[in-house]
C-alpha atoms as a PDB file:
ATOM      1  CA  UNK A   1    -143.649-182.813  10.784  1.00  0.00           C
ATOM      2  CA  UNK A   2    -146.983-183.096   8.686  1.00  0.00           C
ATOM      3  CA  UNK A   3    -145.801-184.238   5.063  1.00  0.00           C
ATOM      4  CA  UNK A   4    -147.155-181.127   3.295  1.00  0.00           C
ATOM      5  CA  UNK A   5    -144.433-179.412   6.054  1.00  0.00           C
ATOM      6  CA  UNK A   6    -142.311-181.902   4.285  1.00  0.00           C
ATOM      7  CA  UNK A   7    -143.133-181.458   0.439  1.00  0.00           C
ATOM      8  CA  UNK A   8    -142.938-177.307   1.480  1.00  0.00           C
ATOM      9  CA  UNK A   9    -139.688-177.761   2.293  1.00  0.00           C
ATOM     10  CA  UNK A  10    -138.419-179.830  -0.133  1.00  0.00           C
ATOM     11  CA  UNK A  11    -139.502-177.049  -2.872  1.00  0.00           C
ATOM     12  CA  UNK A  12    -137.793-174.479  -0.790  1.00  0.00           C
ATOM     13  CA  UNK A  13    -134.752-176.010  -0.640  1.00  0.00           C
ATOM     14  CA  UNK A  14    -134.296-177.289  -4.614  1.00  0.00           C
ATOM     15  CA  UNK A  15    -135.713-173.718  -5.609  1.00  0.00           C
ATOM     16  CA  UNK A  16    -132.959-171.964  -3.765  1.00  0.00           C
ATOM     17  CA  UNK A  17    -130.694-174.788  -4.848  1.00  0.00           C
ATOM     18  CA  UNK A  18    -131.609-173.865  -8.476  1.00  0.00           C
ATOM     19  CA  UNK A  19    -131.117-170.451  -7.845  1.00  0.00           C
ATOM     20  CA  UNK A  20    -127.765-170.713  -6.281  1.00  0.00           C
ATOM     21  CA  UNK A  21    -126.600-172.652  -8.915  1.00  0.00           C
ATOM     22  CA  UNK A  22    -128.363-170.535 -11.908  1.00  0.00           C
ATOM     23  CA  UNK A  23    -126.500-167.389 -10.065  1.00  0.00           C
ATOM     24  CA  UNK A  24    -123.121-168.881 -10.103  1.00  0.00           C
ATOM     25  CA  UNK A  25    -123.408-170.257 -13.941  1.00  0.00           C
ATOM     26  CA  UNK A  26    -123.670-166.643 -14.631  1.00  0.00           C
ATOM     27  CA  UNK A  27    -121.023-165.015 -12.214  1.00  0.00           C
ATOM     28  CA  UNK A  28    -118.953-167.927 -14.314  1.00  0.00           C
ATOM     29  CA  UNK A  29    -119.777-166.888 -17.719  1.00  0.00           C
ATOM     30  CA  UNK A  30    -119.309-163.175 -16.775  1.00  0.00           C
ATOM     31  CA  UNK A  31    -115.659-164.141 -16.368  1.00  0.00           C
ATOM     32  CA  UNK A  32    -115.263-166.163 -18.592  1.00  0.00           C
ATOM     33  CA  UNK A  33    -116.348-163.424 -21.545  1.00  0.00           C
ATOM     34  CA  UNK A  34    -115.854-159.924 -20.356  1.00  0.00           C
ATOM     35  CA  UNK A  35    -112.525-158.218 -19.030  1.00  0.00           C
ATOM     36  CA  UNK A  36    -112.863-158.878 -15.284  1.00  0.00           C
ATOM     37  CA  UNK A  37    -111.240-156.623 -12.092  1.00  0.00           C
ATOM     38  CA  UNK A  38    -111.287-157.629  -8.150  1.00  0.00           C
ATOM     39  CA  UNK A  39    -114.644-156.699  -7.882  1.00  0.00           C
ATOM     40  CA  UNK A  40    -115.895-159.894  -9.819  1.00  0.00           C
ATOM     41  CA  UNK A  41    -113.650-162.202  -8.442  1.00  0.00           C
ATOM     42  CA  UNK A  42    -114.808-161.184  -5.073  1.00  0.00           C
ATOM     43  CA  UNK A  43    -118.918-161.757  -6.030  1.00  0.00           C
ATOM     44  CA  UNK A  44    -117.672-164.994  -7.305  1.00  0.00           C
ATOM     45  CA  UNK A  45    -115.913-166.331  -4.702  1.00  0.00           C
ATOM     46  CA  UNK A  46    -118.919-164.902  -2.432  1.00  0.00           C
ATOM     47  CA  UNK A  47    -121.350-166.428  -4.560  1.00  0.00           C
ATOM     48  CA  UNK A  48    -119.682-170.138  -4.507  1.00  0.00           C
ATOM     49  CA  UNK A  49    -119.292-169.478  -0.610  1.00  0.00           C
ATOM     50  CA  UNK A  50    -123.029-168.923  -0.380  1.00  0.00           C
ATOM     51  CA  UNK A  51    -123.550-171.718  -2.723  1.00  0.00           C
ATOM     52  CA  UNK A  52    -121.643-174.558  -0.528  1.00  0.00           C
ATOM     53  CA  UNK A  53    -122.854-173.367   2.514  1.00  0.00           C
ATOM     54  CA  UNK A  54    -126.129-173.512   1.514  1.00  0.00           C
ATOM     55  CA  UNK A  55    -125.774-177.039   0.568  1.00  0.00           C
ATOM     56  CA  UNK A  56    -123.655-177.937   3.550  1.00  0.00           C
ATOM     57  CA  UNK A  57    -126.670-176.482   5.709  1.00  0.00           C
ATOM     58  CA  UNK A  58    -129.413-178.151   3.796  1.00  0.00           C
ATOM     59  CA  UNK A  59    -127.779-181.654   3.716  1.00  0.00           C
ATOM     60  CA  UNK A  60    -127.641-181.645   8.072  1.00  0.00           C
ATOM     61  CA  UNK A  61    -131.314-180.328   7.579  1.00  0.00           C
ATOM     62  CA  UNK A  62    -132.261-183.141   5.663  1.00  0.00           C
ATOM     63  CA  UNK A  63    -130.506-185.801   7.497  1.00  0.00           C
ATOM     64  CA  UNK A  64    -132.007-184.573  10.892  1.00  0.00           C
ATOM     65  CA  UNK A  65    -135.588-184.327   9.628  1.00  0.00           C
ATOM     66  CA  UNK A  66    -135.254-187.937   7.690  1.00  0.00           C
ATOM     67  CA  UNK A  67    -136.137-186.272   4.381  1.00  0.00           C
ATOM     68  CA  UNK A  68    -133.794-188.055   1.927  1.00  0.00           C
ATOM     69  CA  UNK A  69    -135.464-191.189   2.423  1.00  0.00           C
ATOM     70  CA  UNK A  70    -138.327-189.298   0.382  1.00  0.00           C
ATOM     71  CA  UNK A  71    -136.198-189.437  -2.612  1.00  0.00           C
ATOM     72  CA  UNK A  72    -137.282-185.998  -3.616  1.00  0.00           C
ATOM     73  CA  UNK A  73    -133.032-184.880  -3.332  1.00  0.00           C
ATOM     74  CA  UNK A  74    -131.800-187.316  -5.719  1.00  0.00           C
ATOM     75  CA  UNK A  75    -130.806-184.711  -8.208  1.00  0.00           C
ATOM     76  CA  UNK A  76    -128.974-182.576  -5.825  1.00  0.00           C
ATOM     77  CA  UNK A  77    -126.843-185.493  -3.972  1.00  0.00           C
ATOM     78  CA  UNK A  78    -124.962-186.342  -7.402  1.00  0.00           C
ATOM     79  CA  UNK A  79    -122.060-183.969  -6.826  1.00  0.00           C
END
């Protein structure tokens, strides 16, 4: 894999990381500040399902293709 393959990737995963996480700050807040019903607690648990799979996924990814030793995941292996 060329290393602009690499760097590609790398911004594709911490974007949807971001995004993922952005998305289930505000399915969080939503609960935490309006009156709630089964419908919310169903997109939230959805949402943090999608959210831990994703990073479940992207970790094997990334220790197949080598691409922690980059350093560019840093931020996203501190949990």
């Amino acid at each position: 894999m060329r290393q602009s393959e690499k760097d590609l990737l790398c911004a594709y995963i911490y974007n949807n990381y971001v995004r993922l996480e952005n998305n289930l700050h505000t399915l969080q807040n939503n609960i935490r500040f309006r009156r709630i019903d089964v419908a919310d607690c169903m997109e939230l648990a959805c949402a943090i399902q999608e959210f831990e799979t994703f990073k479940e996924v992207t970790k094997h990814i990334r220790i197949l293709l080598k691409l922690d030793e980059s350093g560019c995941f840093d931020d996203l292996t501190k949990e």
